[in-house]
PDB file of N, CA and C in Angstrom:
ATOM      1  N   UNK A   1     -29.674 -12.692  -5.703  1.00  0.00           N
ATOM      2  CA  UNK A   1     -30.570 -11.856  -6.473  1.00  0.00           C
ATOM      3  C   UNK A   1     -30.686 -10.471  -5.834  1.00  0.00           C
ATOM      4  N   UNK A   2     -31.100 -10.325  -4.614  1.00  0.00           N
ATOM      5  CA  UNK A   2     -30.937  -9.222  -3.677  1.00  0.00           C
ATOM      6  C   UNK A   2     -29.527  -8.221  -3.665  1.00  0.00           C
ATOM      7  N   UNK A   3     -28.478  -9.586  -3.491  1.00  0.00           N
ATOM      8  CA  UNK A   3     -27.589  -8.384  -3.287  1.00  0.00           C
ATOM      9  C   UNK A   3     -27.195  -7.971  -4.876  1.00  0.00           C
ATOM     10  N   UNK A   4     -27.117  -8.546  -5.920  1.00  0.00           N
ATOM     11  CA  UNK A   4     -27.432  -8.438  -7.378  1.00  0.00           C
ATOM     12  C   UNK A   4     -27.917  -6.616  -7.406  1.00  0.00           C
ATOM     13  N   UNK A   5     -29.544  -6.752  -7.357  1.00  0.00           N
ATOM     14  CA  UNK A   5     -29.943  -5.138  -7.295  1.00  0.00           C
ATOM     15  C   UNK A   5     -29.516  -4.526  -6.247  1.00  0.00           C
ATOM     16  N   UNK A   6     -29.161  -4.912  -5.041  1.00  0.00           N
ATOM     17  CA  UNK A   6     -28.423  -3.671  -4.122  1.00  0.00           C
ATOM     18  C   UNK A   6     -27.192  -3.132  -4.689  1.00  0.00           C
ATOM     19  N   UNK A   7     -26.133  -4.092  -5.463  1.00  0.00           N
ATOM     20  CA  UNK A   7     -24.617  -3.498  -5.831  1.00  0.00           C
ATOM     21  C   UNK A   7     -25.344  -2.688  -6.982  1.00  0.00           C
ATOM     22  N   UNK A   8     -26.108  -3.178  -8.000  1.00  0.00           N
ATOM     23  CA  UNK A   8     -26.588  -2.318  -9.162  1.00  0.00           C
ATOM     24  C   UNK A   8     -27.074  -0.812  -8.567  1.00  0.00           C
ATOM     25  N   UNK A   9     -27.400  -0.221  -7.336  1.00  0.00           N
ATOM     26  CA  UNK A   9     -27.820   0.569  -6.866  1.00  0.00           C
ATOM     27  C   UNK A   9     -26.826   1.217  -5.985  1.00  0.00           C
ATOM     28  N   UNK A  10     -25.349   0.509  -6.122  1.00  0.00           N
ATOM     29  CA  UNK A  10     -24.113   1.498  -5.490  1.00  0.00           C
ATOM     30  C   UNK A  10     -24.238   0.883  -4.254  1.00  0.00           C
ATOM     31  N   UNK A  11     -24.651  -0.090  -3.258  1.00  0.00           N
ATOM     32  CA  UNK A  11     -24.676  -0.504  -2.030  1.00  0.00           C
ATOM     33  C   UNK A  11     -23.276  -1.440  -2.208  1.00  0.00           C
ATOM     34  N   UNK A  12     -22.651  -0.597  -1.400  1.00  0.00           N
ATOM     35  CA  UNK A  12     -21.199  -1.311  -1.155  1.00  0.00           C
ATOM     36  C   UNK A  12     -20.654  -2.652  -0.438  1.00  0.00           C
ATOM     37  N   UNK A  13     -21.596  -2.913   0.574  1.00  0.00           N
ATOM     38  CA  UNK A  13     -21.521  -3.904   1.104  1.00  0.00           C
ATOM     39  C   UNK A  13     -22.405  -5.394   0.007  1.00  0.00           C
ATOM     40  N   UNK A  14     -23.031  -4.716  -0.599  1.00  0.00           N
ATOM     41  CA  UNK A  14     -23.671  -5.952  -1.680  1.00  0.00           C
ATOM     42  C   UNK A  14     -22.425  -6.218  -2.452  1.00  0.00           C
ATOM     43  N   UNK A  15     -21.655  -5.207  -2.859  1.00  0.00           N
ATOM     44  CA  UNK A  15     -20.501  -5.576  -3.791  1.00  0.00           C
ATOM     45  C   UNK A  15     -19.754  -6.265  -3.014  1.00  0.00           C
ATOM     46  N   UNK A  16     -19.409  -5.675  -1.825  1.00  0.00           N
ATOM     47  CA  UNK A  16     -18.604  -6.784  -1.128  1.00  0.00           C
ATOM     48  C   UNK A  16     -18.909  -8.231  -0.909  1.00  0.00           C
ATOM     49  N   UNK A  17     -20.164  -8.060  -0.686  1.00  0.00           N
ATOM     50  CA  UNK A  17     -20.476  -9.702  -0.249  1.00  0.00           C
ATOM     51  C   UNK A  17     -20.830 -10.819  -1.368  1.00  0.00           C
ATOM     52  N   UNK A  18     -21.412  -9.736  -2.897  1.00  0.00           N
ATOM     53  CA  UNK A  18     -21.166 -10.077  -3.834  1.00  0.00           C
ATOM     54  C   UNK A  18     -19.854 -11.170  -4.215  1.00  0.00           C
ATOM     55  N   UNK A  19     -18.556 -10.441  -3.717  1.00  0.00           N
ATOM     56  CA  UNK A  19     -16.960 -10.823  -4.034  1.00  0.00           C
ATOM     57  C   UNK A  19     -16.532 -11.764  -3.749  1.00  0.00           C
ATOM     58  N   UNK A  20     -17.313 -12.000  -2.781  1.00  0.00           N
ATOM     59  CA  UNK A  20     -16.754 -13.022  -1.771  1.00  0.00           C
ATOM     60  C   UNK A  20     -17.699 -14.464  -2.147  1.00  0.00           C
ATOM     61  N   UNK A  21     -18.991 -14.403  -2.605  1.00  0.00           N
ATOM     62  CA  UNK A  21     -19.885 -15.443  -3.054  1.00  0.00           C
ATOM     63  C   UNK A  21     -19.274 -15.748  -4.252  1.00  0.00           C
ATOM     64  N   UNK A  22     -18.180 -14.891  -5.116  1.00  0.00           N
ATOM     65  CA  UNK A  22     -18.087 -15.013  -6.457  1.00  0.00           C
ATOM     66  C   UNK A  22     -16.783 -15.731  -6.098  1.00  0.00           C
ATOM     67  N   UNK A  23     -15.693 -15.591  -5.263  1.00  0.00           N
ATOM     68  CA  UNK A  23     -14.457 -16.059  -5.440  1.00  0.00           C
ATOM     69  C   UNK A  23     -14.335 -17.591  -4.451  1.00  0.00           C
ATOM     70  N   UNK A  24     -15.696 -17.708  -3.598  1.00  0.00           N
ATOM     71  CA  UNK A  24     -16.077 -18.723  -3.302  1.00  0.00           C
ATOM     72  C   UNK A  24     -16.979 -20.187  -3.636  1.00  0.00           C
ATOM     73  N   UNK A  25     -17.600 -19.348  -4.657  1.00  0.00           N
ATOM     74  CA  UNK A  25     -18.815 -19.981  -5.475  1.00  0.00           C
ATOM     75  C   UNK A  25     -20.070 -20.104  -4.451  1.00  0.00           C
ATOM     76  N   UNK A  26     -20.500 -19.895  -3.602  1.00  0.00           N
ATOM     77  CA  UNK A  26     -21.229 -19.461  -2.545  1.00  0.00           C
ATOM     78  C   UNK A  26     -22.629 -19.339  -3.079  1.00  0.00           C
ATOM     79  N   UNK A  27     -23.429 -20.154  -3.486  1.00  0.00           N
ATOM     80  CA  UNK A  27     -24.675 -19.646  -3.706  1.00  0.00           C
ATOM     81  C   UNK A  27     -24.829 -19.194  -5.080  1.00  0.00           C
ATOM     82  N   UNK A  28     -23.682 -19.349  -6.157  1.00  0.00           N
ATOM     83  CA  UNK A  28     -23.300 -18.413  -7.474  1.00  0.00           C
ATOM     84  C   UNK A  28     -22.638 -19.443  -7.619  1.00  0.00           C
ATOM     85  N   UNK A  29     -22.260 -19.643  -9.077  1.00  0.00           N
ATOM     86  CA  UNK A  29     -21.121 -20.091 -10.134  1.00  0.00           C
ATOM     87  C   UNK A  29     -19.924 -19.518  -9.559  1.00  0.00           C
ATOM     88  N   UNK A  30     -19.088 -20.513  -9.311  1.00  0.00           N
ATOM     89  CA  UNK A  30     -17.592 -20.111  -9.001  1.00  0.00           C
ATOM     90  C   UNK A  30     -16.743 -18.995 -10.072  1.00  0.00           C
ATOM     91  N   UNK A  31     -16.202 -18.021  -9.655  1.00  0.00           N
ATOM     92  CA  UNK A  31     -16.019 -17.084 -11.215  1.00  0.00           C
ATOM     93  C   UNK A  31     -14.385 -17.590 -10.810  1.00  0.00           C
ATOM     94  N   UNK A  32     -14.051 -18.584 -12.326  1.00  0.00           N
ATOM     95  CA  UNK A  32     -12.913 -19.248 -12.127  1.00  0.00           C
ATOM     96  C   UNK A  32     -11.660 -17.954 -12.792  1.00  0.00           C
ATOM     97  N   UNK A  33     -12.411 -17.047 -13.638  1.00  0.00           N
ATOM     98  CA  UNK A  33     -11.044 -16.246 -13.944  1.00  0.00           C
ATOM     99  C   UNK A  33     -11.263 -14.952 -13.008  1.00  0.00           C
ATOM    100  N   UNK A  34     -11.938 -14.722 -12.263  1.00  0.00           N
ATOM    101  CA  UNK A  34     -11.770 -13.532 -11.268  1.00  0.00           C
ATOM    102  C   UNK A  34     -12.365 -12.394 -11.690  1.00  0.00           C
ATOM    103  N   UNK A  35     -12.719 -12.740 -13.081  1.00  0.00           N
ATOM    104  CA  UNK A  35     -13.209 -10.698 -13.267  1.00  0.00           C
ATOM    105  C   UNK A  35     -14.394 -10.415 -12.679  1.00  0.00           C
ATOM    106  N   UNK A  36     -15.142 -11.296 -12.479  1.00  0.00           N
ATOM    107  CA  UNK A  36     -16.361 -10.643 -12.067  1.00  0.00           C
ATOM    108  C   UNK A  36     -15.921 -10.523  -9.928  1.00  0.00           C
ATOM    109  N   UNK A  37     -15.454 -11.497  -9.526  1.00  0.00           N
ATOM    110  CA  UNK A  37     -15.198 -11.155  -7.890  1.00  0.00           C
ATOM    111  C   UNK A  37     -14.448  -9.816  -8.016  1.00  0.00           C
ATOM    112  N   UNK A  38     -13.177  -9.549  -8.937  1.00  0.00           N
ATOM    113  CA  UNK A  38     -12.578  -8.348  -8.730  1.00  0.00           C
ATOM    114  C   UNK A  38     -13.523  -6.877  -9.030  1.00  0.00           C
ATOM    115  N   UNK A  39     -14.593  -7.359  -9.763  1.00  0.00           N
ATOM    116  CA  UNK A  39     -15.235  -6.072 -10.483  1.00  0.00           C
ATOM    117  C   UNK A  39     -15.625  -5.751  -8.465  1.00  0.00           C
ATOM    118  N   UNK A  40     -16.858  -6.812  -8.081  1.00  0.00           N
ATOM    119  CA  UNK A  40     -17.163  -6.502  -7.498  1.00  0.00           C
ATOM    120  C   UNK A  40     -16.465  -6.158  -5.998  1.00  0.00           C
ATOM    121  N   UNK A  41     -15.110  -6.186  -5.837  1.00  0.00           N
ATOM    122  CA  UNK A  41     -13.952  -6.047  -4.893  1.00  0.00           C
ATOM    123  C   UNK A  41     -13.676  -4.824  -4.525  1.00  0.00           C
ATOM    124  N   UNK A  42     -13.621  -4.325  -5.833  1.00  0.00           N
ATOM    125  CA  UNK A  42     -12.848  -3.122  -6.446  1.00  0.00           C
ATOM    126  C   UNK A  42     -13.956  -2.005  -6.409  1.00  0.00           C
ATOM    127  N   UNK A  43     -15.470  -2.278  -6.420  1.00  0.00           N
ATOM    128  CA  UNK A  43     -16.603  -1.270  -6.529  1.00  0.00           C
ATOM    129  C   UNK A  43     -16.076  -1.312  -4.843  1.00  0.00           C
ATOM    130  N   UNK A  44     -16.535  -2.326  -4.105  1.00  0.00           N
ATOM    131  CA  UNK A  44     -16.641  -1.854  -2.715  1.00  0.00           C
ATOM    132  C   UNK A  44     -15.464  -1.238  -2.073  1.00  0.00           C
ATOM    133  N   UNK A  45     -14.366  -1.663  -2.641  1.00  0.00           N
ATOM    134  CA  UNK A  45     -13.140  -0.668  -2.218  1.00  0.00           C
ATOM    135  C   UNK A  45     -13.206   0.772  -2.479  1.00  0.00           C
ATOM    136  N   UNK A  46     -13.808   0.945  -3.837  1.00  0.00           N
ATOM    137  CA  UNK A  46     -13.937   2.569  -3.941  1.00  0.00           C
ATOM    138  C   UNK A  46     -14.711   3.165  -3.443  1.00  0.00           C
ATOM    139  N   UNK A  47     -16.088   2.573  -2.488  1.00  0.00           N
ATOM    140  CA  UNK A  47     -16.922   3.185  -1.856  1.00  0.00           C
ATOM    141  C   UNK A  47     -16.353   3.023  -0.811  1.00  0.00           C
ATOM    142  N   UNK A  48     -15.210   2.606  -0.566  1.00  0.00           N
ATOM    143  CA  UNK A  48     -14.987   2.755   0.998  1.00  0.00           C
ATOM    144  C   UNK A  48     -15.157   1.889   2.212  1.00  0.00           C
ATOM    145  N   UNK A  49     -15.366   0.581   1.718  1.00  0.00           N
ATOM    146  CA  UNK A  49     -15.468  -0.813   2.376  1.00  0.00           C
ATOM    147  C   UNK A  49     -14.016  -1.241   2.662  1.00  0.00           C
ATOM    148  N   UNK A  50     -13.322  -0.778   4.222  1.00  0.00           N
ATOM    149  CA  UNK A  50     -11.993  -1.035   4.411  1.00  0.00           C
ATOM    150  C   UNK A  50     -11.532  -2.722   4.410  1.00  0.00           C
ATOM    151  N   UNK A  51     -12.549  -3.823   4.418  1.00  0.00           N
ATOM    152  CA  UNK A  51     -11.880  -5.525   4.602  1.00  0.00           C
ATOM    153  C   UNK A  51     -11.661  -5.118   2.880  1.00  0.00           C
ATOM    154  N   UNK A  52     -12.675  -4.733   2.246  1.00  0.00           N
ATOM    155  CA  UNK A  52     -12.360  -4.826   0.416  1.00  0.00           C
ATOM    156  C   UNK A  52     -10.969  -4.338  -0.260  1.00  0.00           C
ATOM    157  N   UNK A  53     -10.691  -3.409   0.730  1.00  0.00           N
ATOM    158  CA  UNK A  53      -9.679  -2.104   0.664  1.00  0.00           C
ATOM    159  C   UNK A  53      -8.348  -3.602   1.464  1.00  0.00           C
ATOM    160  N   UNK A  54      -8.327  -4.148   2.029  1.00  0.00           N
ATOM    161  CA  UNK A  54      -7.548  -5.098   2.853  1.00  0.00           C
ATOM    162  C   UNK A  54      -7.286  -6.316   2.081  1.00  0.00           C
ATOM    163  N   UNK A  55      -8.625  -6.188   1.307  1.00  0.00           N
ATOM    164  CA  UNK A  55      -8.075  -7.921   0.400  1.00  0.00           C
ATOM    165  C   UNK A  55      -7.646  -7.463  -0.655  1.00  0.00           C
ATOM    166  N   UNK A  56      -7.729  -6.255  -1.226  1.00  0.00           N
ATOM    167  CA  UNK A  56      -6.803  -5.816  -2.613  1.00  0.00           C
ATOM    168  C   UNK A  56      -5.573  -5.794  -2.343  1.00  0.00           C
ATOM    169  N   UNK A  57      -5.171  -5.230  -1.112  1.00  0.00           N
ATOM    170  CA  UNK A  57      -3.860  -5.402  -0.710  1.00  0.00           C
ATOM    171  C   UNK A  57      -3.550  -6.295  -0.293  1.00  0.00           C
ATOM    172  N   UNK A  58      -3.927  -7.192  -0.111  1.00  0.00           N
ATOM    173  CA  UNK A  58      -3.591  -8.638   0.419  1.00  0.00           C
ATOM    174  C   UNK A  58      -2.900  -9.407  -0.998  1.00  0.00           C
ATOM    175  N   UNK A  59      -4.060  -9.337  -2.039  1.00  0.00           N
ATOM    176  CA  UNK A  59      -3.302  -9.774  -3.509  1.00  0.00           C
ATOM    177  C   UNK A  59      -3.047  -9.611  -4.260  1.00  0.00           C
ATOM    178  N   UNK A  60      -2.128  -7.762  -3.846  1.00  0.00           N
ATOM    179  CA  UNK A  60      -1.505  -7.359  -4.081  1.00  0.00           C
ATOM    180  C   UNK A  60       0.061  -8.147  -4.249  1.00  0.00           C
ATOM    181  N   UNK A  61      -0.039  -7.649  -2.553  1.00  0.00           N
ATOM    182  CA  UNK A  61       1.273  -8.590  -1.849  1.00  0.00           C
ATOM    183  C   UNK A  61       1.405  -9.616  -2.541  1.00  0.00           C
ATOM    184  N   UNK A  62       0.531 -11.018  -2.657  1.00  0.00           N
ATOM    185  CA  UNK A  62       0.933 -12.052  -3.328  1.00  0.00           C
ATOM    186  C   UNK A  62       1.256 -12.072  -4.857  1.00  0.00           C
ATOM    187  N   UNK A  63       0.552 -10.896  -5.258  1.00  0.00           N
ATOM    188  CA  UNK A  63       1.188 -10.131  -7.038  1.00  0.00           C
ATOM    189  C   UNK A  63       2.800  -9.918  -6.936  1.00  0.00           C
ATOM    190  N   UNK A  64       3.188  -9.643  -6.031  1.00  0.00           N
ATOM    191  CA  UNK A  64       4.436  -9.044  -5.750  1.00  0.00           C
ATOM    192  C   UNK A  64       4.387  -7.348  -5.714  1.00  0.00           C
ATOM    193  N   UNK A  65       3.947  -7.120  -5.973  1.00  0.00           N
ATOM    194  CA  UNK A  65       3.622  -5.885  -6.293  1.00  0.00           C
ATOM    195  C   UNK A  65       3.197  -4.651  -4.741  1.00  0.00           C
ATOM    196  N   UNK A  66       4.260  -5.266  -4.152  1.00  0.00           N
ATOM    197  CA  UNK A  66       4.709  -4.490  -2.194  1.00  0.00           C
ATOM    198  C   UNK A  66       4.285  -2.963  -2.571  1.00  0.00           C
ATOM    199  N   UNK A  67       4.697  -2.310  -2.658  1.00  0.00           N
ATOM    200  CA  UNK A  67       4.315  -0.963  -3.108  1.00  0.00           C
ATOM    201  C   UNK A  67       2.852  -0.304  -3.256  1.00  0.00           C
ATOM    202  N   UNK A  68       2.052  -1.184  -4.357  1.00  0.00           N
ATOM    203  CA  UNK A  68       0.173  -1.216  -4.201  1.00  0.00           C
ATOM    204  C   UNK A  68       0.184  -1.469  -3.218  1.00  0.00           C
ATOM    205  N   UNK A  69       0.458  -2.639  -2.709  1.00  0.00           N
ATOM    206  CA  UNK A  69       0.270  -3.359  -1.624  1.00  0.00           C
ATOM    207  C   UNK A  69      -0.370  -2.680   0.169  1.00  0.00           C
ATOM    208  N   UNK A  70       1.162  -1.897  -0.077  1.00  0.00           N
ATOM    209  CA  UNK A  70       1.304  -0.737   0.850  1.00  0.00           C
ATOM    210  C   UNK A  70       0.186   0.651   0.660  1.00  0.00           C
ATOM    211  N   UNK A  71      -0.461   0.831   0.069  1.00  0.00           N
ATOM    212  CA  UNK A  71      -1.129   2.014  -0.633  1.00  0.00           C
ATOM    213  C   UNK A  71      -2.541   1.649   0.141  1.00  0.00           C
ATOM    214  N   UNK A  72      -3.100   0.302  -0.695  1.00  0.00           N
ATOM    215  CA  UNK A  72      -4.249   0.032  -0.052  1.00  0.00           C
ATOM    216  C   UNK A  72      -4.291  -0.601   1.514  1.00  0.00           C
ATOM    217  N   UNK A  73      -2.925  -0.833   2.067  1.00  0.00           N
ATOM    218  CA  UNK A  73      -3.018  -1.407   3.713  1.00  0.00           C
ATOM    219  C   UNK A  73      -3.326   0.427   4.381  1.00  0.00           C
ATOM    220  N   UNK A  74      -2.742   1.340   3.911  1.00  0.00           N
ATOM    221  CA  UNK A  74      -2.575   2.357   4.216  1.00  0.00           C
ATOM    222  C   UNK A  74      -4.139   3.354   4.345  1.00  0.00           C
ATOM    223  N   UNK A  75      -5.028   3.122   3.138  1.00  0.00           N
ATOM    224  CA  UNK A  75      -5.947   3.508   2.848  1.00  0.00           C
ATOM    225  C   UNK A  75      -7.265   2.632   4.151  1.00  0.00           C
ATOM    226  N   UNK A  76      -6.632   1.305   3.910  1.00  0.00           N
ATOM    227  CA  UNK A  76      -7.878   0.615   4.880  1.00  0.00           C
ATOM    228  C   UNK A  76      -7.660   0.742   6.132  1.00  0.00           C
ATOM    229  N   UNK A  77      -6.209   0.768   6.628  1.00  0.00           N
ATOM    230  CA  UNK A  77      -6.035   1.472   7.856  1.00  0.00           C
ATOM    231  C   UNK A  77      -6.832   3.011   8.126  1.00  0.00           C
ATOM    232  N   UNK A  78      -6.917   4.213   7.071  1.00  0.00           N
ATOM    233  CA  UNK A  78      -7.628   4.611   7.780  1.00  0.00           C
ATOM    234  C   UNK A  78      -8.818   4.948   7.438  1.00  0.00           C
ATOM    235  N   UNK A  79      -9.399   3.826   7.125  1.00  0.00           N
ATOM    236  CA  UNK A  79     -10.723   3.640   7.450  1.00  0.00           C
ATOM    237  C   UNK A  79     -11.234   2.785   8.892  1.00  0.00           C
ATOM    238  N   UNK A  80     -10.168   2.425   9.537  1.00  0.00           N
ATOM    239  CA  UNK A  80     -10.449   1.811  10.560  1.00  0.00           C
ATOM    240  C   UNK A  80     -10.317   0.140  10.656  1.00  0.00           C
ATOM    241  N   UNK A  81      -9.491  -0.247   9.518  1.00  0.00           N
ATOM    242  CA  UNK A  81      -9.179  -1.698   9.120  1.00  0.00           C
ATOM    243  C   UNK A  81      -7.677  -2.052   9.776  1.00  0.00           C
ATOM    244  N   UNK A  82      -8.242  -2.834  11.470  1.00  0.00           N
ATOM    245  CA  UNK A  82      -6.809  -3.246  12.263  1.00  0.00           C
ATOM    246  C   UNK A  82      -6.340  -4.355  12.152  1.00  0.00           C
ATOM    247  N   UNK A  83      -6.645  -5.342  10.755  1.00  0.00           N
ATOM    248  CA  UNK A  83      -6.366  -6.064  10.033  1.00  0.00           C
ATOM    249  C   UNK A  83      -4.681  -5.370   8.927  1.00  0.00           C
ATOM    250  N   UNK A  84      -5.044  -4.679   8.772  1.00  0.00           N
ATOM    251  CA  UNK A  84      -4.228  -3.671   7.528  1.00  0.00           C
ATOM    252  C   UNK A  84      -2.916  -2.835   8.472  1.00  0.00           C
ATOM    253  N   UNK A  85      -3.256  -2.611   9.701  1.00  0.00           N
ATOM    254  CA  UNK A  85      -2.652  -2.304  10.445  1.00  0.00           C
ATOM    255  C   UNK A  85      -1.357  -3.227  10.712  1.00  0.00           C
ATOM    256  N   UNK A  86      -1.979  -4.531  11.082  1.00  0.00           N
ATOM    257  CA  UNK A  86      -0.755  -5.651  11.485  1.00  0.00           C
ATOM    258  C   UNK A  86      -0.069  -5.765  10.206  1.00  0.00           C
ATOM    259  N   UNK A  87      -0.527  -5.957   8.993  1.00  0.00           N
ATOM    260  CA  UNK A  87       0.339  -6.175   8.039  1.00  0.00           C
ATOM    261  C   UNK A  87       1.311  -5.122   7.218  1.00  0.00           C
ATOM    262  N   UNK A  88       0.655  -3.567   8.213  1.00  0.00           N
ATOM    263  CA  UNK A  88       1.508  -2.626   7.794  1.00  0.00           C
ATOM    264  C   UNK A  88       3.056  -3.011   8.579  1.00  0.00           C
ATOM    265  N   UNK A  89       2.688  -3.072   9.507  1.00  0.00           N
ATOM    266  CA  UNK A  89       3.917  -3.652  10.586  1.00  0.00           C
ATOM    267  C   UNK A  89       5.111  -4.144   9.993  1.00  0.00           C
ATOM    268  N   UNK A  90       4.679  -5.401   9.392  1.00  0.00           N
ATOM    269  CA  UNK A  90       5.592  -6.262   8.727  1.00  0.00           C
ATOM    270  C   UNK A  90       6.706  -5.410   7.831  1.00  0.00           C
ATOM    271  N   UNK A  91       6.055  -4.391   6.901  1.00  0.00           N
ATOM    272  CA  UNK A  91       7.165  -3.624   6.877  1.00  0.00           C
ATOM    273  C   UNK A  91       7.447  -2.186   7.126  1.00  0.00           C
ATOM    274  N   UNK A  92       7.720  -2.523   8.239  1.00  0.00           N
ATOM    275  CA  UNK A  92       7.959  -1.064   9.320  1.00  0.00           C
ATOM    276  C   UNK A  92       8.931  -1.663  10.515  1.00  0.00           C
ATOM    277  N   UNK A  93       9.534  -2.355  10.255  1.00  0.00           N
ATOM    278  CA  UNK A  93      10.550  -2.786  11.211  1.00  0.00           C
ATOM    279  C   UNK A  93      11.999  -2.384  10.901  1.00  0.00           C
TER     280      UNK A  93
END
């Protein structure tokens, strides 16, 4: 409920943690087709939440879709995400 009106009020980390209750079912209805975890994924990525910015690119990668992929490891890297870092690696050899 809380973090509910914090994301409604642009608090990025509510969206994030929002995402994660939604793609887990955590306290919430499991959101079995994803739109609502991605809505709230995708708000905290654009405010600048680098793990949010790390899991778009994460399923990305498993989209196939290497290229996005690379965009948002790039972006969360520099925000300071050394998660995004190791998986930049992988292709940089």
């Amino acid at each position: 409920k809380y973090y509910t009106k914090a994301a409604a009020l642009g608090n990025i980390s509510a969206h994030f943690s929002l995402s994660l209750m939604y793609r887990n079912g955590q306290c919430i209805k499991k959101d079995k087709k994803k739109e609502i975890y991605k809505f709230h994924l995708e708000e905290a990525a654009i405010g600048g939440h680098p793990i949010a910015r790390n899991n778009i690119a994460c399923q990305e990668e498993v989209d196939g879709r290497l290229d996005r992929a690379v965009k948002h490891w790039v972006i969360a890297a520099n925000l300071g995400n050394d998660v995004s870092l190791r998986s930049l690696r992988k292709f940089i050899k």
